[in-house]
C-alpha atoms as a PDB file:
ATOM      1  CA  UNK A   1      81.500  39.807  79.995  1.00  0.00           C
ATOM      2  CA  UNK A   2      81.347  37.576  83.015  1.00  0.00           C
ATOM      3  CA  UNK A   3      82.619  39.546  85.678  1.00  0.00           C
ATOM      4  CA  UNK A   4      83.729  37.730  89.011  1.00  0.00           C
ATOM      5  CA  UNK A   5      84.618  39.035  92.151  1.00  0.00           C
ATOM      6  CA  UNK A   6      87.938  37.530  94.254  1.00  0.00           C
ATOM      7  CA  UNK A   7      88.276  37.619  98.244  1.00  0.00           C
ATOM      8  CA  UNK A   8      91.826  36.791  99.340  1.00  0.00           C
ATOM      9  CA  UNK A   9      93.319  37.406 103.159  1.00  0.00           C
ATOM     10  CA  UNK A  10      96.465  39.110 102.962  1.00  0.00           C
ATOM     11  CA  UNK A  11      99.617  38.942 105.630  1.00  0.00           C
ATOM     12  CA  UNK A  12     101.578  41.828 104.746  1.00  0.00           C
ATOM     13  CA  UNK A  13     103.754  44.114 106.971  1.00  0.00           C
ATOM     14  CA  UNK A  14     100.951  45.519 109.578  1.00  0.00           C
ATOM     15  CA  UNK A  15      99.045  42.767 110.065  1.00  0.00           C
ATOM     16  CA  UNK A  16      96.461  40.289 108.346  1.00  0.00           C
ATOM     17  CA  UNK A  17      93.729  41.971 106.224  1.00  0.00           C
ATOM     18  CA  UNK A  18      91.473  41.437 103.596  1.00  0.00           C
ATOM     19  CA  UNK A  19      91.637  42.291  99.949  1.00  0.00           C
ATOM     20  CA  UNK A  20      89.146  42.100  97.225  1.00  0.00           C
ATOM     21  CA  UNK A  21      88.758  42.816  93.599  1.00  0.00           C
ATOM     22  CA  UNK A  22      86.571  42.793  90.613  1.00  0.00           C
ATOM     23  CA  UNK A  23      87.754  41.302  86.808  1.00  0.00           C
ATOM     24  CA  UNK A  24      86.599  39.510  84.048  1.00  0.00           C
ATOM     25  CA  UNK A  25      86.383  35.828  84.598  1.00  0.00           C
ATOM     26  CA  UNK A  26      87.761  34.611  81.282  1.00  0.00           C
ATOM     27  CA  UNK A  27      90.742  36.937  82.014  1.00  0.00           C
ATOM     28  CA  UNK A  28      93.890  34.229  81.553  1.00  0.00           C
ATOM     29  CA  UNK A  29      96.335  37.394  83.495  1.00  0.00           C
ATOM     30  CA  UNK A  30      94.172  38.796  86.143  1.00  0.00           C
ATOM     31  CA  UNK A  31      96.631  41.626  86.884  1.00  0.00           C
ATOM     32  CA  UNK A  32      94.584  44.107  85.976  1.00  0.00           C
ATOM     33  CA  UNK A  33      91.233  44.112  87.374  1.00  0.00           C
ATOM     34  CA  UNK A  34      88.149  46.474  86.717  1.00  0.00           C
ATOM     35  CA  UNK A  35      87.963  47.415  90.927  1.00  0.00           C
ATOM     36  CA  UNK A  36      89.402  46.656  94.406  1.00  0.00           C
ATOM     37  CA  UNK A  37      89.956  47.219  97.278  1.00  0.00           C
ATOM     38  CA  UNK A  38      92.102  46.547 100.483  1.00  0.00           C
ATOM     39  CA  UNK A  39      92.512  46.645 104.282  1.00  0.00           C
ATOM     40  CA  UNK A  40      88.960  45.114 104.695  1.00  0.00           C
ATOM     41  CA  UNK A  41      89.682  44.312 108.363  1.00  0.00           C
ATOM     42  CA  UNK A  42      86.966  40.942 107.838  1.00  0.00           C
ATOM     43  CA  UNK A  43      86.332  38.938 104.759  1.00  0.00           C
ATOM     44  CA  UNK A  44      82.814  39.657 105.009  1.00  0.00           C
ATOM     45  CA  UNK A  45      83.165  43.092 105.088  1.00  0.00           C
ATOM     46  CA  UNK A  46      85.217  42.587 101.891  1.00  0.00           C
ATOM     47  CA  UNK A  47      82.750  40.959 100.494  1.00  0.00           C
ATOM     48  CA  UNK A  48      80.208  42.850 101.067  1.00  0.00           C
ATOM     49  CA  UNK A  49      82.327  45.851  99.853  1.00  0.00           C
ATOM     50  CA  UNK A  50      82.612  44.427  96.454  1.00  0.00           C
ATOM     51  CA  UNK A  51      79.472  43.003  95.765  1.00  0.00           C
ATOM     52  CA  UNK A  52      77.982  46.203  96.174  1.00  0.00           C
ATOM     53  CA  UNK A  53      80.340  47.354  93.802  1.00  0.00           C
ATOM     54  CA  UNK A  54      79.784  44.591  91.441  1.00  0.00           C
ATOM     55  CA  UNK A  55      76.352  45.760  91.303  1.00  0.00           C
ATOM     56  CA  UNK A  56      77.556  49.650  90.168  1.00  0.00           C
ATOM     57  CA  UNK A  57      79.570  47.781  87.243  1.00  0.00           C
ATOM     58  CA  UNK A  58      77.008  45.485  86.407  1.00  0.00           C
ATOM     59  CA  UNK A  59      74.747  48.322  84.978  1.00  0.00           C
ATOM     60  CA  UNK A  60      78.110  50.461  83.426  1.00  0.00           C
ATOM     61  CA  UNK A  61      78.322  50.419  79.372  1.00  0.00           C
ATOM     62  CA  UNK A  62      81.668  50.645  79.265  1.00  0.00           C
ATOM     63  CA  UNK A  63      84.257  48.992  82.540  1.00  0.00           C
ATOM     64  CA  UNK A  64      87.968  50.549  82.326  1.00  0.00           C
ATOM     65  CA  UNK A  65      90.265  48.827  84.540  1.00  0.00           C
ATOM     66  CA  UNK A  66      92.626  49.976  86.821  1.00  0.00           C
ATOM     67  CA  UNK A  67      95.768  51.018  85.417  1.00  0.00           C
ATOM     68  CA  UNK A  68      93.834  52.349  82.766  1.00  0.00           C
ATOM     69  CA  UNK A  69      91.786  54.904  84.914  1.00  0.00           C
ATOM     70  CA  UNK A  70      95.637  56.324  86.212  1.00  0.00           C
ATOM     71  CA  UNK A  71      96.335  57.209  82.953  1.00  0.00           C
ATOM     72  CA  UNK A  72      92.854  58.896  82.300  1.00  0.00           C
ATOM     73  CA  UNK A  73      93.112  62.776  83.524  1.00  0.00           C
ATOM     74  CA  UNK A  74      90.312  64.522  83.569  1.00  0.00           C
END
């Protein structure tokens, strides 16, 4: 899997922020990503959010993406 990691500034209601997320790169409807995050007040805060977090997937067996992980109860 080629995971990739998106950083996109956001201008919602409240104010600019940052949002960032982690999916597969060969994913044709990235709707659905593996993680993210949001309200990074700086990109490179976002960035530096998710890369660390790339780096916790990168050694998982198994990813389950997000929608996925709200159905899971434990």
């Amino acid at each position: 899997m080629n995971l990739r990691v998106r950083v996109v500034r956001c201008a919602c209601t409240g104010g600019h922020h940052w949002f960032a997320d982690i999916d597969d790169a060969d994913d044709l409807q990235p709707d659905d990503p593996f993680w993210f995050v949001d309200g990074c007040s700086t990109q490179s805060r976002a960035l530096e959010v998710a890369c660390a977090q790339l780096r916790v997937l990168s050694r998982a067996r198994q990813l389950t993406r997000v929608q996925e992980a709200n159905l899971v109860h434990v």
